[in-house]
Every structure is written in C-alpha cells, then in structure tokens.
N, C-alpha and C. Protein backbone atom coordinates (compact mmCIF):
# COMPACT_ATOMS: atom_id res chain seq x y z
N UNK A 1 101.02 116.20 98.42
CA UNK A 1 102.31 115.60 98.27
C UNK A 1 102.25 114.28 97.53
N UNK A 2 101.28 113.55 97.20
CA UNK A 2 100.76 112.43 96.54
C UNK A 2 101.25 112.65 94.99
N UNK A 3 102.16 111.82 94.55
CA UNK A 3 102.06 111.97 93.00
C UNK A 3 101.37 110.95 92.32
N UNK A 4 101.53 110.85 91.22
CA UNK A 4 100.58 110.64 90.13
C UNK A 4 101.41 108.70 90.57
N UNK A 5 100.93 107.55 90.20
CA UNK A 5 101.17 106.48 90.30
C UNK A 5 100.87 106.12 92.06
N UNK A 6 101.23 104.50 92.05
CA UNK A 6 101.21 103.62 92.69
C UNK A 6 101.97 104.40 94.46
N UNK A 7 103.22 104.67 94.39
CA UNK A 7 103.71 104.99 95.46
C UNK A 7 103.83 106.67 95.45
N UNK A 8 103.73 106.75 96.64
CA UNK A 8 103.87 108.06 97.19
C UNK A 8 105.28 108.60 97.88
N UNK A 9 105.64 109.81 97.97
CA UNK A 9 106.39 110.35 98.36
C UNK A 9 106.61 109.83 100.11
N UNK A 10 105.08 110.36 100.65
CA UNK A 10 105.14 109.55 102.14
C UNK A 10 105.64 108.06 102.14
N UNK A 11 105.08 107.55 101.82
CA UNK A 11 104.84 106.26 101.83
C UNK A 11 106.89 105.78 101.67
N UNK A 12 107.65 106.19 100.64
CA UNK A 12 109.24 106.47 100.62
C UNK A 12 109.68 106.53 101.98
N UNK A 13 109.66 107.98 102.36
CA UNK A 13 109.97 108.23 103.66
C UNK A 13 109.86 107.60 104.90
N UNK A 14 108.27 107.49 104.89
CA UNK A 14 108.20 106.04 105.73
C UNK A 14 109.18 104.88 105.91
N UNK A 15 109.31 104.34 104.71
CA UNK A 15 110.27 103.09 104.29
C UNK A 15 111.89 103.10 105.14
N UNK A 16 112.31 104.53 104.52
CA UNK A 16 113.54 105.39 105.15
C UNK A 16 113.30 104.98 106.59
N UNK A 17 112.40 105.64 107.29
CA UNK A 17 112.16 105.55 108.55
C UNK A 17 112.12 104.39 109.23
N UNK A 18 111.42 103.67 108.95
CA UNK A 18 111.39 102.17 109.17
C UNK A 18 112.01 101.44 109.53
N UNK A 19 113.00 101.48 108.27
CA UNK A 19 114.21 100.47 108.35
C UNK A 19 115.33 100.70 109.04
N UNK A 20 115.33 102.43 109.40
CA UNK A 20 116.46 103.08 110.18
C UNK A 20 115.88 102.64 111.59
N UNK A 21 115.09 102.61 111.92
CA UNK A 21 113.90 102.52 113.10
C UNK A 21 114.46 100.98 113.80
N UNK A 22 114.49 99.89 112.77
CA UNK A 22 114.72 98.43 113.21
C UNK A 22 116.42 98.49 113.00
N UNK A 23 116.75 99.21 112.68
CA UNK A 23 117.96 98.93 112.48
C UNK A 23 118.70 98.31 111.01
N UNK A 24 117.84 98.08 110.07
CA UNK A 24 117.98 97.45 108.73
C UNK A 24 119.09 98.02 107.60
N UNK A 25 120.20 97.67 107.40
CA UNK A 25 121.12 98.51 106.76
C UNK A 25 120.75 98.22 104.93
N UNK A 26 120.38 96.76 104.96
CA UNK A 26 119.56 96.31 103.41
C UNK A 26 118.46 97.26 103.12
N UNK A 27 117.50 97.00 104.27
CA UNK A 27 116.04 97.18 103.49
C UNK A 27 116.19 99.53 103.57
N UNK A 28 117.18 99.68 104.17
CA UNK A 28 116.95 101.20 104.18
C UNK A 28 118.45 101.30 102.42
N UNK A 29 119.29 100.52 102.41
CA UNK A 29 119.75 100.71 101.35
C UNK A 29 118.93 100.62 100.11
N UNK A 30 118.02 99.96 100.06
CA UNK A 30 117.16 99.37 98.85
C UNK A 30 116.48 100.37 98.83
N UNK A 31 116.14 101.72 99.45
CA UNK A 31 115.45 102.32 99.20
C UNK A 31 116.10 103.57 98.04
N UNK A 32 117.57 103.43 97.97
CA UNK A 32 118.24 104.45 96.97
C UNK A 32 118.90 103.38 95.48
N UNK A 33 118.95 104.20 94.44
CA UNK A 33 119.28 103.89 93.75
C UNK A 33 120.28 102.93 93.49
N UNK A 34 120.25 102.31 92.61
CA UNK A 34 121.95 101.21 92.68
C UNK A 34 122.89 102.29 92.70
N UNK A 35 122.66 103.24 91.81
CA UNK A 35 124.31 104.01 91.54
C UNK A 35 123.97 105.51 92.56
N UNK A 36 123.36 104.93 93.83
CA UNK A 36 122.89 106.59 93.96
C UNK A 36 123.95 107.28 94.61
N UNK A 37 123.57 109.02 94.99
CA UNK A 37 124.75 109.51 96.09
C UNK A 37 124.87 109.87 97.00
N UNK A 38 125.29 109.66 98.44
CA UNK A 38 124.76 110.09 99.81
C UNK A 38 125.54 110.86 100.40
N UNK A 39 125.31 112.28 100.51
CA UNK A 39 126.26 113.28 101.12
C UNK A 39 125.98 112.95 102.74
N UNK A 40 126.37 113.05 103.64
CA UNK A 40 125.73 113.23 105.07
C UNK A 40 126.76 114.83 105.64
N UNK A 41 125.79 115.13 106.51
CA UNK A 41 126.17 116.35 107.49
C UNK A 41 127.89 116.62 108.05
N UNK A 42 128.46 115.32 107.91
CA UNK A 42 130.00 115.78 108.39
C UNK A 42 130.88 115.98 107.18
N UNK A 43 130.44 115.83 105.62
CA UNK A 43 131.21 116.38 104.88
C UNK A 43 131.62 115.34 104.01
N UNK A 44 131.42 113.45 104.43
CA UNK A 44 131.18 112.55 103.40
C UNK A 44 130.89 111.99 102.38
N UNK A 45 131.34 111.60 101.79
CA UNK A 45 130.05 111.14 100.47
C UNK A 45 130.54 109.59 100.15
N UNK A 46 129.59 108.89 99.71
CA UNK A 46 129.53 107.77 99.31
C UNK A 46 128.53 107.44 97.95
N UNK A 47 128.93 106.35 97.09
CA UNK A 47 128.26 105.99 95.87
C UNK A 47 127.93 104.89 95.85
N UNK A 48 126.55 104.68 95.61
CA UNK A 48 126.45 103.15 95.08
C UNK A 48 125.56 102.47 96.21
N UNK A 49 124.57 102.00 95.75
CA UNK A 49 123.83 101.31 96.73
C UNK A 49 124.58 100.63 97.69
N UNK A 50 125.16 99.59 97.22
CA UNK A 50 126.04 98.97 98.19
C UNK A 50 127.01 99.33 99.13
N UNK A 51 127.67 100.90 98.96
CA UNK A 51 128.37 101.49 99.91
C UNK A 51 127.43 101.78 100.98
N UNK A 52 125.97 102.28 100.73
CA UNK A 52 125.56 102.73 101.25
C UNK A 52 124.93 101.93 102.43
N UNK A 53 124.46 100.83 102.12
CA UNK A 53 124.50 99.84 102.53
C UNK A 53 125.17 99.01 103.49
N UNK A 54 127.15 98.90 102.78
CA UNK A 54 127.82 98.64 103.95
C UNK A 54 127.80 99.62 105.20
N UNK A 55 127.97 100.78 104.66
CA UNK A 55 128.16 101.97 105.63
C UNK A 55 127.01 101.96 107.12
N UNK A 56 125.89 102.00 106.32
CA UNK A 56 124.89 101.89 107.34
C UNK A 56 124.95 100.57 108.49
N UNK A 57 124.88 99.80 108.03
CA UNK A 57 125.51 98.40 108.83
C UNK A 57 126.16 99.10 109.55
N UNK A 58 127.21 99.35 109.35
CA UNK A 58 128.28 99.86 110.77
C UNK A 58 127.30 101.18 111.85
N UNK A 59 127.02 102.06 110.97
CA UNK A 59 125.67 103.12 111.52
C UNK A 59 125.42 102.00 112.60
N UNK A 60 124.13 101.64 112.18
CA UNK A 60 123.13 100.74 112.59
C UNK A 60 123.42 99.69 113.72
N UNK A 61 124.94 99.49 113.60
CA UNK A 61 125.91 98.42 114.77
C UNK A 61 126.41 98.67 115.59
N UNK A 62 126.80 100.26 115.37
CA UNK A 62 128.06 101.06 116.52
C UNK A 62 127.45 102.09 116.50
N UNK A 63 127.13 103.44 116.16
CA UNK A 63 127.30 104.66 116.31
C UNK A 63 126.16 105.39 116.35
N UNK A 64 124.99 104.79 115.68
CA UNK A 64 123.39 104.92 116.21
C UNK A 64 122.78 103.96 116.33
N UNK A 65 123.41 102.67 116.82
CA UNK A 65 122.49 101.31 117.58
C UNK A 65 121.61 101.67 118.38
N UNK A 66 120.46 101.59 118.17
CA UNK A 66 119.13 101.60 118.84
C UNK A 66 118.34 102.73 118.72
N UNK A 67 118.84 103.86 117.81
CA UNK A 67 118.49 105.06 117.97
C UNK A 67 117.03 104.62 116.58
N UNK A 68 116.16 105.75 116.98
CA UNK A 68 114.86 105.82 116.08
C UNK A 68 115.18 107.18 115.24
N UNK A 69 114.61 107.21 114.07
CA UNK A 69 114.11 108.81 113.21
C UNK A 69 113.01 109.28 113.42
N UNK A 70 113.28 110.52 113.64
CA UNK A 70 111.77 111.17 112.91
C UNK A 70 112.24 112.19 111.23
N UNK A 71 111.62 111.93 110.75
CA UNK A 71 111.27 112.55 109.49
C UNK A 71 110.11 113.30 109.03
N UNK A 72 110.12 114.71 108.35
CA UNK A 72 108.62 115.16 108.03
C UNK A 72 108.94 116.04 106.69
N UNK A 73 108.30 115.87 105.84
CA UNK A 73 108.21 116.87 104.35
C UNK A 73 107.62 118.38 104.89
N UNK A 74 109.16 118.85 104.19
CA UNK A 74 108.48 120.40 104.24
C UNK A 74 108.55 121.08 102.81
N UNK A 75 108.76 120.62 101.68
CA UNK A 75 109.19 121.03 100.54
C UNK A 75 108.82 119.53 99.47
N UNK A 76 107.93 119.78 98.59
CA UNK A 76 107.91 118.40 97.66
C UNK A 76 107.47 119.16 96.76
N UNK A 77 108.77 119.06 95.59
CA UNK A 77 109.17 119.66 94.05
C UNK A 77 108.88 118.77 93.45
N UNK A 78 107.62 118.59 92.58
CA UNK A 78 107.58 117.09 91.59
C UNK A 78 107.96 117.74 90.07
N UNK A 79 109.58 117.59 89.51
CA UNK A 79 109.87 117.99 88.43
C UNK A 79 109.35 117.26 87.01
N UNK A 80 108.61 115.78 86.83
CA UNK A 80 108.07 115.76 86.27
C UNK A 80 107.09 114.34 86.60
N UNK A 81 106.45 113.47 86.27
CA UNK A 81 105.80 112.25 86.72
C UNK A 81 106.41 111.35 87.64
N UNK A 82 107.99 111.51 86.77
CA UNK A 82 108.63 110.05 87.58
C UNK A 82 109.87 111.19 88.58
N UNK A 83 109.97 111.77 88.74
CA UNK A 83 111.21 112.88 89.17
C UNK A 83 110.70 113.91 90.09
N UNK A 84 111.16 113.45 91.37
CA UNK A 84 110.38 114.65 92.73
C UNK A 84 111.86 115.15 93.57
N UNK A 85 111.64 116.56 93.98
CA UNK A 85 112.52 116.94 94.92
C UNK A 85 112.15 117.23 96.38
N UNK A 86 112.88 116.22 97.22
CA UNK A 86 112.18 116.45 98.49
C UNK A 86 112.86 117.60 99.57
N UNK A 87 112.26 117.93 100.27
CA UNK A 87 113.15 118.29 101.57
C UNK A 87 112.79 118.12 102.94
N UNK A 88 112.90 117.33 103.60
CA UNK A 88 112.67 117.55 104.62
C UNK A 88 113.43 118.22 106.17
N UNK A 89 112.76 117.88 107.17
CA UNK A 89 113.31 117.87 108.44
C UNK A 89 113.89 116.39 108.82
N UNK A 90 114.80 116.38 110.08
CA UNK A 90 114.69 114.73 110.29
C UNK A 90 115.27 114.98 111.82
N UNK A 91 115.58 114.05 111.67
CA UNK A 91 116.35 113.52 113.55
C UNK A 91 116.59 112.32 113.63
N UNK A 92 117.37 112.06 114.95
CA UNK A 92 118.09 110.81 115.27
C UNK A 92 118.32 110.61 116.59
N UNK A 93 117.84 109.99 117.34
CA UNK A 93 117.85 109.89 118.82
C UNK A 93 117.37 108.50 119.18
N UNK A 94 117.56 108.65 120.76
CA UNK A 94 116.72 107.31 121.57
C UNK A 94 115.23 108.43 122.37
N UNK A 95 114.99 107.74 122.64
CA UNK A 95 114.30 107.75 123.67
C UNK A 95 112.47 108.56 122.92
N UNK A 96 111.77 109.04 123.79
CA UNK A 96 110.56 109.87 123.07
C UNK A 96 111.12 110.72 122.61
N UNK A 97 111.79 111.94 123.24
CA UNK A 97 112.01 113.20 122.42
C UNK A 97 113.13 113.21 121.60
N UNK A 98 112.94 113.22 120.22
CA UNK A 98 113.88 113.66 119.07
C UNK A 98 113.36 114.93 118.58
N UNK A 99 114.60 115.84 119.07
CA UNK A 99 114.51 116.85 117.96
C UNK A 99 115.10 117.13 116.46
N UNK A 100 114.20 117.81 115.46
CA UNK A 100 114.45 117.79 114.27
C UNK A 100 116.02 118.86 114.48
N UNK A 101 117.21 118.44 113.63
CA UNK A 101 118.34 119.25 114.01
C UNK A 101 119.05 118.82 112.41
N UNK A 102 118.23 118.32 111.98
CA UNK A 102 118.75 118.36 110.06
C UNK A 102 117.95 118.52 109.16
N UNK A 103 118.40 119.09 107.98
CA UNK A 103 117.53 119.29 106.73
C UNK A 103 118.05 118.65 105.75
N UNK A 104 117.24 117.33 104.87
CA UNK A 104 117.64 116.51 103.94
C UNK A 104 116.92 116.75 102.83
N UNK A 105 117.75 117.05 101.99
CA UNK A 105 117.13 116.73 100.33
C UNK A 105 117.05 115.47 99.83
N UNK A 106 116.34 114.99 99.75
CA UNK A 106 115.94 113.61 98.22
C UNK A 106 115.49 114.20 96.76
N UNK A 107 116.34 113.65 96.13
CA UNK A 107 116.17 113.16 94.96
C UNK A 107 115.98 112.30 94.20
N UNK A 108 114.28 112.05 94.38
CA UNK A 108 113.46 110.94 93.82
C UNK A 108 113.30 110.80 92.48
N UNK A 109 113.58 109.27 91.94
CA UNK A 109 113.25 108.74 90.54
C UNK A 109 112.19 107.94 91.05
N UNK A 110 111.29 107.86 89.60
CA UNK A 110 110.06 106.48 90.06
C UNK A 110 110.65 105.27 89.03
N UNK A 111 110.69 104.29 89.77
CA UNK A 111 111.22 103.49 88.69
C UNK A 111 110.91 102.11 89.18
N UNK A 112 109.80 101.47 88.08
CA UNK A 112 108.74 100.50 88.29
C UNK A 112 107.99 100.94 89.16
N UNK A 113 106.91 101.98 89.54
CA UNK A 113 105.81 102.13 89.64
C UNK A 113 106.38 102.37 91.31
N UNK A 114 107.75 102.96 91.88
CA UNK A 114 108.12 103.20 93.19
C UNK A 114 109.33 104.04 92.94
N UNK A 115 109.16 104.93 94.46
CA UNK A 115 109.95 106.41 94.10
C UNK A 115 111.48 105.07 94.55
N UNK A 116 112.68 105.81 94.56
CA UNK A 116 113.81 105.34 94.76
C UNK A 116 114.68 106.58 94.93
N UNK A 117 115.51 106.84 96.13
CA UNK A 117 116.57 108.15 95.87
C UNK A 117 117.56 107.89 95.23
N UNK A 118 117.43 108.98 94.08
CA UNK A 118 119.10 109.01 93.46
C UNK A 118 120.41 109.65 93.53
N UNK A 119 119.98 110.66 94.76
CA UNK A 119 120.39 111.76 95.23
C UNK A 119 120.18 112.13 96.74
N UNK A 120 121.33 112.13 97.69
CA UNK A 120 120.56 112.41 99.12
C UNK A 120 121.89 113.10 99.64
N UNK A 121 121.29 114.20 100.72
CA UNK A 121 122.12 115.25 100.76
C UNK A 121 121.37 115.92 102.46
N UNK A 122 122.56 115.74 103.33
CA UNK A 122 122.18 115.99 104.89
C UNK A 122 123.01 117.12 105.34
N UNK A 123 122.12 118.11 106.38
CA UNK A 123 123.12 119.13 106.33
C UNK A 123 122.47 119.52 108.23
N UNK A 124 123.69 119.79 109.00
CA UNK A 124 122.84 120.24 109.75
C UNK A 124 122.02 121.93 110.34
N UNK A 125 120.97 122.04 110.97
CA UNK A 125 120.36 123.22 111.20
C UNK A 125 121.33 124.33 111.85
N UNK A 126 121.06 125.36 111.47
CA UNK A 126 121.39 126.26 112.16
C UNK A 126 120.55 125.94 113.61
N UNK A 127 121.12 127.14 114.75
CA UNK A 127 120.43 127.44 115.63
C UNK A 127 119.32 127.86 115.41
N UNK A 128 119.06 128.87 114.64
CA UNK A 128 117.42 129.27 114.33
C UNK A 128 116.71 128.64 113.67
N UNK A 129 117.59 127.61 112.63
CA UNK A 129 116.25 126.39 112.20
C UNK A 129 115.85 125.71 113.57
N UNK A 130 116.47 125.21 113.92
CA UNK A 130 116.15 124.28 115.20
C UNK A 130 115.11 125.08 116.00
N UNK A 131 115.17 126.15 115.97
CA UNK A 131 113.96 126.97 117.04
C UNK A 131 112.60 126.67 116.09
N UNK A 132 113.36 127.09 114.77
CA UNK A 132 112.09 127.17 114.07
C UNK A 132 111.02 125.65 113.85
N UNK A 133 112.15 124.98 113.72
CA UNK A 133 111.48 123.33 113.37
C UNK A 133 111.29 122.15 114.33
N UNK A 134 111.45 122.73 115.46
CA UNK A 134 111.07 122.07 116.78
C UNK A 134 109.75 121.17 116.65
N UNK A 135 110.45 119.88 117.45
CA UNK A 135 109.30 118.58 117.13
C UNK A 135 108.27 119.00 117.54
C-alpha cells in the first residue's frame, strides 16, 4: 500500500484518525483539499476545505463529542504517482468496541511530497457487510 514518495497512504489515514480521535476539526480539515468534496452517509455534501472544516467543529462539539475512529484499507488503487484510490472500512463510537458499519472512498492527490483528499465519499454497510467486516 506504500507509494512511491515521502508519505504514505497509511500514514494519511492515520492523520484522518487522529485528529477525529482528539477531536480536531482544523488539523482533520487540512487533511483534504482546499476545493475538496465530502459526501457523508445521510445524503450531504459539502465543498471546500473550509466547509469541511466548519462542519466538523460542530461534529466534533455536539453530535460525536468524544467519540474515537477506527479506520482500515481494504482497496488501494494507485492511478498514477501522485493519484491513489482508497477504500476503506471505518467506524465511530465511544468506548473499546467500534464496529466497522461504513465504507469510505478517498480520493488521493500528492501534492508537495503528501497525499491530500480531493474526493471523499461515505456510505453505510449493508447488513452482510457488517457481518463480513466485523472489527
């Protein structure tokens, strides 16, 4: 899953994780593009780093305050050096057990020597993914 340069695909995700983890609505916005696009699972969309950004703030303040991710690559499309398609599993909970109950696409640019999403797209599992992709 390692591409060619400085940052890695993991190493992204991580970041994602992280900042959702502390609660960070900046440092998890900075991880997508200025002009990027964020579909989520209820049918939303938002543009622009900075929406994404405000949006999460409120996330991060009211509606999953305190909650942690898990995230894991099950799909990494590298369309050319700087251009990868991800997919993973993810989740959103408190406590130890989070189960994986979404599947997210990224759409990674590398730009200055670090991936960035320009493209992000949340959907949730069926019942039989969820059997299948159990933490």
């Amino acid at each position: 899953m390692e591409t060619t340069g400085r940052d890695t695909v993991e190493a992204f995700l991580e970041r994602i994780r992280q900042a959702w983890d502390v609660g960070d609505a900046d440092a998890y916005a900075r991880q997508f593009a200025e002009d990027a696009s964020y579909v989520i699972f209820l049918g939303d969309a938002m543009f622009g780093r900075a929406a994404i950004g405000q949006t999460h703030h409120e996330v991060f303040t009211k509606w999953q305050k305190g909650t942690r991710m898990i995230i894991s690559p099950i799909d990494v499309r590298t369309v050319d050096t700087d251009t990868a398609v991800v997919t993973t599993v993810g989740g959103i909970g408190k406590g130890n057990n989070i189960d994986y109950d979404k599947f997210q696409t990224y759409t990674l640019r590398r730009r200055d020597g670090r991936w960035e999403c320009v493209a992000f797209q949340n959907t949730e599992m069926s019942r039989r993914a969820k059997r299948t992709y159990r933490a």
